[in-house]
N, C-alpha and C. Protein backbone atom coordinates (compact mmCIF):
# COMPACT_ATOMS: atom_id res chain seq x y z
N UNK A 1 2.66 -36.97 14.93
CA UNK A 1 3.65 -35.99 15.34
C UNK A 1 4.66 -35.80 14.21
N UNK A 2 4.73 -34.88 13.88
CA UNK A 2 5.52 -34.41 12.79
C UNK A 2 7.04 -33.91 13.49
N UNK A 3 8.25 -34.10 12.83
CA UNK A 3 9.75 -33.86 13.19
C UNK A 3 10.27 -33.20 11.82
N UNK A 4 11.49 -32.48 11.76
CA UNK A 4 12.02 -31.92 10.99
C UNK A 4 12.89 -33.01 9.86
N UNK A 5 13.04 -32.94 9.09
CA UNK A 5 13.45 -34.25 8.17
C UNK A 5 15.02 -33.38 7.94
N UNK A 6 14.67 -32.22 7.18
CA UNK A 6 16.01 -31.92 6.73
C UNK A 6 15.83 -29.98 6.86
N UNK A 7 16.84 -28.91 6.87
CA UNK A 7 16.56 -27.72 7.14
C UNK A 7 18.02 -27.29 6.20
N UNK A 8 17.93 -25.85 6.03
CA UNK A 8 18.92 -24.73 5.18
C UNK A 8 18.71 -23.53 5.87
N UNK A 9 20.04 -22.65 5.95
CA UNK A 9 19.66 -21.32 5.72
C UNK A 9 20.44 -20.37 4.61
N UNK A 10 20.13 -19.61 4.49
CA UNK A 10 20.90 -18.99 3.08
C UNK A 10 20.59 -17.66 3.56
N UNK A 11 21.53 -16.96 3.17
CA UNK A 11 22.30 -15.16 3.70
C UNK A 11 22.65 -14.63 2.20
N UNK A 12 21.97 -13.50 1.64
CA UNK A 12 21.74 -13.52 0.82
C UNK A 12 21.93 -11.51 0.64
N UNK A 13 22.88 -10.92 0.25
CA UNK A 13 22.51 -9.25 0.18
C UNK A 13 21.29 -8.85 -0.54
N UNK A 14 20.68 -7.54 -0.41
CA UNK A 14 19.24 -7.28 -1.03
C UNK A 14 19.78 -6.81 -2.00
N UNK A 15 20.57 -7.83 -3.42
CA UNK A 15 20.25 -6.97 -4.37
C UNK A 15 19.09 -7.83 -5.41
N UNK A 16 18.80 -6.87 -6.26
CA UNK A 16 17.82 -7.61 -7.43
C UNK A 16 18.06 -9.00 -7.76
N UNK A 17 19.26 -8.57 -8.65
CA UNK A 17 20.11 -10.49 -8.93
C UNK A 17 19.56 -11.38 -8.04
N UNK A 18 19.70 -11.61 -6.34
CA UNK A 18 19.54 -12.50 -5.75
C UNK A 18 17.88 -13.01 -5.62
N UNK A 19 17.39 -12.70 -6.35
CA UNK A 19 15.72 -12.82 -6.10
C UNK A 19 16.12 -14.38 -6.91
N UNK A 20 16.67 -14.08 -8.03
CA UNK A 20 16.16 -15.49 -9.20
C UNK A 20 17.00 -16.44 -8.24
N UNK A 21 18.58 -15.85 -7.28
CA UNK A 21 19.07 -16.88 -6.69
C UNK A 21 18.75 -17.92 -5.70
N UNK A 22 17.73 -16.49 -4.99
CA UNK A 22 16.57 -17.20 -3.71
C UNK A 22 15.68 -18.11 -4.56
N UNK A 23 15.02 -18.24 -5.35
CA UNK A 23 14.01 -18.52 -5.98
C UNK A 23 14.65 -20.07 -6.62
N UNK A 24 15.98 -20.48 -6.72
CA UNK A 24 16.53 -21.02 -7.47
C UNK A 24 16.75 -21.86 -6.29
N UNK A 25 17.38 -21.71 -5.74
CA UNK A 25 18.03 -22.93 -4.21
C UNK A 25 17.03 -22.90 -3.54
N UNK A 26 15.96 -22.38 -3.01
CA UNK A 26 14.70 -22.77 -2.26
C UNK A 26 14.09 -24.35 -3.17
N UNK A 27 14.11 -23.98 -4.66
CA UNK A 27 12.93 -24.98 -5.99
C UNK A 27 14.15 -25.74 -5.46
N UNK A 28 15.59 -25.87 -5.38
CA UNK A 28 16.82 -27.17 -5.55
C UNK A 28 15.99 -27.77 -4.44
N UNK A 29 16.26 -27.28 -2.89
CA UNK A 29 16.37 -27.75 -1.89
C UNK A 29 15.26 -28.81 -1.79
N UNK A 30 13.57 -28.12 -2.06
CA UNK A 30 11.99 -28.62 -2.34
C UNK A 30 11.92 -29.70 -2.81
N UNK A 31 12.97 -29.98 -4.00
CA UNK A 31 13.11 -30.46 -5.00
C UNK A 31 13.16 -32.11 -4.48
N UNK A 32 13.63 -32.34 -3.41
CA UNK A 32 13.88 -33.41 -2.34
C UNK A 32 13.05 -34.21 -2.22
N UNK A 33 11.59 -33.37 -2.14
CA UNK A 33 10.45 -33.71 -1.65
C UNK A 33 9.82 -34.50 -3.00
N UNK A 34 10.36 -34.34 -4.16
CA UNK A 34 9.32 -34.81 -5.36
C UNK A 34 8.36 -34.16 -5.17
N UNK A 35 8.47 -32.68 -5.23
CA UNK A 35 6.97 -32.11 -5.21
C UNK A 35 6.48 -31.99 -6.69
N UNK A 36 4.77 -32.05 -7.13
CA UNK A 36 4.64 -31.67 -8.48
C UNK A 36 4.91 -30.48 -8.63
N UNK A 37 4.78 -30.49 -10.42
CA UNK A 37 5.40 -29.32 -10.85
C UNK A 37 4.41 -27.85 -10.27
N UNK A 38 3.51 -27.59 -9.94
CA UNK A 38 2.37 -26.71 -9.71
C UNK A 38 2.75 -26.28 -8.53
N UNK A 39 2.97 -27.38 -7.17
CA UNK A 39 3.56 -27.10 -6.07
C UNK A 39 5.02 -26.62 -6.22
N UNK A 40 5.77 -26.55 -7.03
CA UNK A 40 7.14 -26.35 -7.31
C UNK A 40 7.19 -24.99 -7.76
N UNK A 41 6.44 -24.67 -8.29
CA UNK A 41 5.66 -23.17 -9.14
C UNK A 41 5.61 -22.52 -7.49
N UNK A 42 4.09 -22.63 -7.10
CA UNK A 42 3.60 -22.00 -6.30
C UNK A 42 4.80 -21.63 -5.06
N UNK A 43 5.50 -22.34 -4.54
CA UNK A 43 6.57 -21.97 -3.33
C UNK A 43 7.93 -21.58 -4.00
N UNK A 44 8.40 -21.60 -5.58
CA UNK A 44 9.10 -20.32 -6.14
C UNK A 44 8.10 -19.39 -6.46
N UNK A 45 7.63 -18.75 -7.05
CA UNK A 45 6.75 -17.41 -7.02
C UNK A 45 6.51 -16.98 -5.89
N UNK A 46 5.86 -17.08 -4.48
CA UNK A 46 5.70 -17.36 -2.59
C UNK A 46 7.37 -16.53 -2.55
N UNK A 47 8.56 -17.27 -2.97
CA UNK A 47 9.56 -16.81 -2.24
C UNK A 47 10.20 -15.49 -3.30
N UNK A 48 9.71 -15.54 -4.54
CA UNK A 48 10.36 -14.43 -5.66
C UNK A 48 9.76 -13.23 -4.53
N UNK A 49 8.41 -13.45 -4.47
CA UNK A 49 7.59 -12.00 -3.64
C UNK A 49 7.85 -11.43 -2.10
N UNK A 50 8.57 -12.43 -1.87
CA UNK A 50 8.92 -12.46 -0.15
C UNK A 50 10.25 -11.45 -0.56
N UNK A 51 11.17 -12.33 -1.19
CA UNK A 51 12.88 -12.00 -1.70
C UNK A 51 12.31 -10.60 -2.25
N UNK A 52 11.52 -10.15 -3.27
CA UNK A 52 11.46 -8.79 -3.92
C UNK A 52 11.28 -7.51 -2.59
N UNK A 53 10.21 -8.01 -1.75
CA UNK A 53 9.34 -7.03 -0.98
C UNK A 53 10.25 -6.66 -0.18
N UNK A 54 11.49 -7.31 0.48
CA UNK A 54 12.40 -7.05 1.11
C UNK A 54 13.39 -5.97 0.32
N UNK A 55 13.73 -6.40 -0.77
CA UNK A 55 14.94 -5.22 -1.39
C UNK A 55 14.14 -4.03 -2.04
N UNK A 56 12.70 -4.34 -2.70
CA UNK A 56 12.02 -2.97 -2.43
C UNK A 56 11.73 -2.12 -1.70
N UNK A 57 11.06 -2.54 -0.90
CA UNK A 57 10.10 -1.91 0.28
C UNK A 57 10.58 -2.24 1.92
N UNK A 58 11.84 -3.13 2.08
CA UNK A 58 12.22 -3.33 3.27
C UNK A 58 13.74 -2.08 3.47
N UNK A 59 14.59 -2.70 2.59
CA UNK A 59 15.52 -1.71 2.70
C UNK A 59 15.99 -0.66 1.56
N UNK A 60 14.67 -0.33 0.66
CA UNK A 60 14.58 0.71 -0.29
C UNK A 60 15.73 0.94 -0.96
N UNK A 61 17.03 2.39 -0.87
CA UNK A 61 17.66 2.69 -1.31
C UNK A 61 18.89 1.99 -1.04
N UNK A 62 19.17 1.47 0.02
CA UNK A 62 20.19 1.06 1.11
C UNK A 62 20.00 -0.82 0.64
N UNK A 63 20.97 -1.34 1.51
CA UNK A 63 21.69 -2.94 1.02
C UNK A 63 21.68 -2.97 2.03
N UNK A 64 20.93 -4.01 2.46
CA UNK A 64 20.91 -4.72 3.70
C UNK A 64 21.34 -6.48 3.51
N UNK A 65 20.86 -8.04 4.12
CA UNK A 65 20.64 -8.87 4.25
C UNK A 65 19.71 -9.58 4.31
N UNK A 66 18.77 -10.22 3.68
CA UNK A 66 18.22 -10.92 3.65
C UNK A 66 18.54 -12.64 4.15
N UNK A 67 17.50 -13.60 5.08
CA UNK A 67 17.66 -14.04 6.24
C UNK A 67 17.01 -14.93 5.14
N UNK A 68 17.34 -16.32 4.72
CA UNK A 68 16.31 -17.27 4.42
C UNK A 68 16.49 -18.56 5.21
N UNK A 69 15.26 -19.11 5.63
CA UNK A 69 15.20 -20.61 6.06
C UNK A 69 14.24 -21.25 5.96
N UNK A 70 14.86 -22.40 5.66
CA UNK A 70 13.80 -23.69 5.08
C UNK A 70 14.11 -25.37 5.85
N UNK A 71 12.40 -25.64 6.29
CA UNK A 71 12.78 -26.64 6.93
C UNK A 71 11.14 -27.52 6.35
N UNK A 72 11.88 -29.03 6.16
CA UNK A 72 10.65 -29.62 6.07
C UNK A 72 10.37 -30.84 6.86
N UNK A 73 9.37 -31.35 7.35
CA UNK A 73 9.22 -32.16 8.26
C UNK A 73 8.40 -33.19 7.25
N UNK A 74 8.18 -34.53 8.23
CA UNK A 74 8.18 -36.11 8.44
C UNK A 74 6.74 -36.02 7.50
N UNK A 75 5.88 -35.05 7.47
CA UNK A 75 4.56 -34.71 7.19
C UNK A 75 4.47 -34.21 5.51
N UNK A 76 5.82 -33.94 5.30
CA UNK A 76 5.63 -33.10 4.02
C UNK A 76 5.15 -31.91 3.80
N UNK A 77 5.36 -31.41 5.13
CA UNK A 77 5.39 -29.62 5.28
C UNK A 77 6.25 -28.83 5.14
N UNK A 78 6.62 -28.34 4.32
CA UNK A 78 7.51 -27.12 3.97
C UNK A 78 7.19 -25.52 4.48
N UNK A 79 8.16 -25.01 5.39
CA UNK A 79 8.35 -24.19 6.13
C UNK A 79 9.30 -23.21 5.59
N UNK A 80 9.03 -21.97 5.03
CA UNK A 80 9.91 -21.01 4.98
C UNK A 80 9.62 -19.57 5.41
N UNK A 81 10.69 -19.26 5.45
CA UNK A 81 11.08 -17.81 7.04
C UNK A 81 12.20 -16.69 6.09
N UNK A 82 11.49 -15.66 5.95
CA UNK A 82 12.36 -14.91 5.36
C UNK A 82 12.49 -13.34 5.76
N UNK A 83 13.64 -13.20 6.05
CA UNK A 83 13.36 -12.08 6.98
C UNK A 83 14.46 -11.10 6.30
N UNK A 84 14.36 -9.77 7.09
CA UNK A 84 14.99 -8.50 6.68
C UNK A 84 15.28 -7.91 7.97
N UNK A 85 16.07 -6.92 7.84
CA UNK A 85 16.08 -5.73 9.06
C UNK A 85 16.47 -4.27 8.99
N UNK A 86 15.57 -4.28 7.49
CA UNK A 86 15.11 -2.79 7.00
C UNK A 86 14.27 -2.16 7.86
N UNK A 87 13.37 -1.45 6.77
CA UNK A 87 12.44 -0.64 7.71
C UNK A 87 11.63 -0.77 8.35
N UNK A 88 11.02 -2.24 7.86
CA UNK A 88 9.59 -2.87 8.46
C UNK A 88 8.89 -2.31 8.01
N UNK A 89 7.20 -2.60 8.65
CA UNK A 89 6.28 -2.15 8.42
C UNK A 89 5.14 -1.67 9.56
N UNK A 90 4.92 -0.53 9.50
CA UNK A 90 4.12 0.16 10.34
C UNK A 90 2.95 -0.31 10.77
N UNK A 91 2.08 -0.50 9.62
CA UNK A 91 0.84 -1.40 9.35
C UNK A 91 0.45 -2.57 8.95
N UNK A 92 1.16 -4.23 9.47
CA UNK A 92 0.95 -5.16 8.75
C UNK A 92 -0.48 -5.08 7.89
N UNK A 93 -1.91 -5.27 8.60
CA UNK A 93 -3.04 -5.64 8.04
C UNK A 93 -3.02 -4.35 7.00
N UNK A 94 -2.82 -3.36 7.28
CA UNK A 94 -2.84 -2.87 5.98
C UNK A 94 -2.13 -2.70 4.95
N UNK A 95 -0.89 -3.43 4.92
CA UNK A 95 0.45 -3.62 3.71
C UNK A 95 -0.28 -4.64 3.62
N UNK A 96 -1.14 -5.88 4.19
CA UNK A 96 -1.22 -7.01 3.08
C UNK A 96 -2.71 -6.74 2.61
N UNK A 97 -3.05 -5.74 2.39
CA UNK A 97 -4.67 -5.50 1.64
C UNK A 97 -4.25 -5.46 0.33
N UNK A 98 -4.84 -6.34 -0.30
CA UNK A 98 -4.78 -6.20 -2.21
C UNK A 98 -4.68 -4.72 -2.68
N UNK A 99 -3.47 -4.83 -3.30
CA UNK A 99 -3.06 -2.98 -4.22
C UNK A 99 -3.43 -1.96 -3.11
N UNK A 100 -2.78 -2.69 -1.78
CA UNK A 100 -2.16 -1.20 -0.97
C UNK A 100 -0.31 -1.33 -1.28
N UNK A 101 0.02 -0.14 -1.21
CA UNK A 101 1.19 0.12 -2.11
C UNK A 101 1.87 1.69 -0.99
N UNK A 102 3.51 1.58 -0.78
CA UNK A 102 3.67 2.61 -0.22
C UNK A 102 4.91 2.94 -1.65
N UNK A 103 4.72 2.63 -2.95
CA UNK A 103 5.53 2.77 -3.97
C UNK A 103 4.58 4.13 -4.56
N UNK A 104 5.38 5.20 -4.44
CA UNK A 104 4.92 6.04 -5.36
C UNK A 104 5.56 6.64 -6.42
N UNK A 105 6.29 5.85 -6.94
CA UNK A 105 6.19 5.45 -8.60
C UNK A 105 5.79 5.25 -9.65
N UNK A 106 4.80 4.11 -9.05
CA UNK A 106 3.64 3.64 -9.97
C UNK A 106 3.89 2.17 -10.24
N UNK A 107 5.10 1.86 -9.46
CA UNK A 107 5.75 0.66 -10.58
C UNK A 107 5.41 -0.70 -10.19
N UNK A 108 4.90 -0.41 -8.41
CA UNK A 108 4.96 -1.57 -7.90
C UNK A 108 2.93 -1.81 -7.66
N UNK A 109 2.29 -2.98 -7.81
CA UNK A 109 0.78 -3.33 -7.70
C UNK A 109 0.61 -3.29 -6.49
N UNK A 110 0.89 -3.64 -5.51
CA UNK A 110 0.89 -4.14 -3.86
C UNK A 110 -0.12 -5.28 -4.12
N UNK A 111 0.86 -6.30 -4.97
CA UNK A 111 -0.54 -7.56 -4.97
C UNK A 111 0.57 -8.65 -4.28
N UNK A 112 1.95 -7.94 -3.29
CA UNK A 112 2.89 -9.12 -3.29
C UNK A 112 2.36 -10.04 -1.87
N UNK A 113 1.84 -9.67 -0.94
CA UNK A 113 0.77 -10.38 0.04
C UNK A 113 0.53 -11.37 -0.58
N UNK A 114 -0.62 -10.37 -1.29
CA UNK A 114 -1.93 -11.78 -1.99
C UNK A 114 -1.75 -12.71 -2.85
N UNK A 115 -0.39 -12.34 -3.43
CA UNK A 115 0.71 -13.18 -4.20
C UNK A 115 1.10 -14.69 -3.52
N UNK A 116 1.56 -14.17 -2.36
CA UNK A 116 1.75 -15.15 -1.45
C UNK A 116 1.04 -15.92 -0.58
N UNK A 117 -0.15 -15.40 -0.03
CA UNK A 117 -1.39 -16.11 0.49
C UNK A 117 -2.05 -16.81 -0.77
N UNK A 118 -1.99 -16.67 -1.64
CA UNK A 118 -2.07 -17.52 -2.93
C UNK A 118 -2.03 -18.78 -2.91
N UNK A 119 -0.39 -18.38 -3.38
CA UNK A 119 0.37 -19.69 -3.32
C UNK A 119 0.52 -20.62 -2.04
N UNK A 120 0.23 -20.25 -0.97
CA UNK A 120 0.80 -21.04 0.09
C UNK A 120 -0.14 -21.53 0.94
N UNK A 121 -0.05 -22.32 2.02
CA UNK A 121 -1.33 -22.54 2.73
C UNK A 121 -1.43 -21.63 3.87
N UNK A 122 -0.71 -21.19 4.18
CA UNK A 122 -0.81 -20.10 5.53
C UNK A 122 0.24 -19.26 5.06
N UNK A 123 0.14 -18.02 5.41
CA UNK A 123 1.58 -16.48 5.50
C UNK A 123 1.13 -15.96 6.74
N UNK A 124 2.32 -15.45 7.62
CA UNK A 124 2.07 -15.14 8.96
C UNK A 124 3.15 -13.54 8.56
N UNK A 125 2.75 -12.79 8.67
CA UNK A 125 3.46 -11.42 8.50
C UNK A 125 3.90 -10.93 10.28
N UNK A 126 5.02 -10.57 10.40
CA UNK A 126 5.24 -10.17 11.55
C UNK A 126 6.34 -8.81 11.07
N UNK A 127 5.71 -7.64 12.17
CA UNK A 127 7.10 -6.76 12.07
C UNK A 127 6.76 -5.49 12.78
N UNK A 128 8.32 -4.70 13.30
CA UNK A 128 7.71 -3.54 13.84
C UNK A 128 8.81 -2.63 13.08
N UNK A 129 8.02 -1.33 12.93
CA UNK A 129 8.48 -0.71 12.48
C UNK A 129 10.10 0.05 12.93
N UNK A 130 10.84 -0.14 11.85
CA UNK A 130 12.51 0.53 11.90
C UNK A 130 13.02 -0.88 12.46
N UNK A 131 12.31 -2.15 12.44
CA UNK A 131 13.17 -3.30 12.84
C UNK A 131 13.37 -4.58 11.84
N UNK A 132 12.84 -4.10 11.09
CA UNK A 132 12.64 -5.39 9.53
C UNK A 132 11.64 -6.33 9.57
N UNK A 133 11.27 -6.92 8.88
CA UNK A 133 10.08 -7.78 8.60
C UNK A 133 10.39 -9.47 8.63
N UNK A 134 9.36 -10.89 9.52
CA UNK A 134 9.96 -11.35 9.38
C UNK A 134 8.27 -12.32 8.38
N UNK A 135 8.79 -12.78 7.38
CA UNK A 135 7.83 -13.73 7.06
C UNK A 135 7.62 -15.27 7.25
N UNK A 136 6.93 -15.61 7.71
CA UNK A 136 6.68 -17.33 7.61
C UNK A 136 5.36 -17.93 6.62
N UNK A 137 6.34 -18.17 5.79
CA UNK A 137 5.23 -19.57 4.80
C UNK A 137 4.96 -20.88 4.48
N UNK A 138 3.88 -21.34 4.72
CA UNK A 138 3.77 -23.02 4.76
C UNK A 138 2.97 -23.33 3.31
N UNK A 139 3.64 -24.34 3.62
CA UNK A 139 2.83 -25.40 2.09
C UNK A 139 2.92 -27.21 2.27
N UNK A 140 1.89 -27.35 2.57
CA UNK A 140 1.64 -28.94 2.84
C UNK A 140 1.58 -29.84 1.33
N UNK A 141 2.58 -30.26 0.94
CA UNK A 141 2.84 -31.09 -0.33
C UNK A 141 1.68 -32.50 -0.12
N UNK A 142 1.70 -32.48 -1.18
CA UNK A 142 0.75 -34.28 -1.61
C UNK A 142 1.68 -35.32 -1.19
């Protein structure tokens, strides 16, 4: 039976800047765990793509909040939850298909899903549309 060891949350505005900040106190907090460096990689890059997809594609032109939380348990499971309450998404299964993209710019790949199912051991996408997006990602450390 696994229990929560230690937890954070961090409130964060959607601007650009705060991506490296999310990305920065998630690796501090992890950091707890003595995770290797590869696992330390993989759940900053996991949260750069979570933190980006929100101030891109969640609340576009507009400044919203970004929702982070992190909790790890007795098991050495690391749990993070990152949420928005932009626009959401209409179509989960089809926003996380490799280079589907609602950027018509050009600028953005739509590889930020598969970015994250990557790195992590499970991504659970939840959201309805005009209510924001909420993500959950796990990663079971050595």
């Amino acid at each position: 039976m696994k229990h929560v060891k230690n937890h954070m949350k961090l409130y964060l505005p959607s601007l650009s800047v705060n991506e490296g900040v999310a990305r920065s106190v998630i690796a501090s907090f992890v950091a707890q765990l003595n995770p290797t460096l590869e696992e330390l990689s993989d759940i900053k890059c996991a949260v750069s793509e979570a933190v980006t997809n929100s101030i891109v594609h969640g609340y576009k032109f507009n400044q919203g909040m970004i929702y982070i939380g992190v909790k790890y348990y007795s098991n050495r499971t690391v749990i993070i939850e990152i949420k928005d309450k932009g626009c959401g998404i209409e179509n989960v299964a089809q926003a996380m298909t490799p280079l589907f993209t609602t950027d018509t710019s050009g600028e953005r790949s739509g590889m930020g899903f598969a970015v994250m199912q990557t790195f992590m051991d499970k991504l659970i996408v939840r959201s309805k549309s005009g209510e924001g997006v909420k993500i959950l990602m796990s990663k079971q450390l050595k």
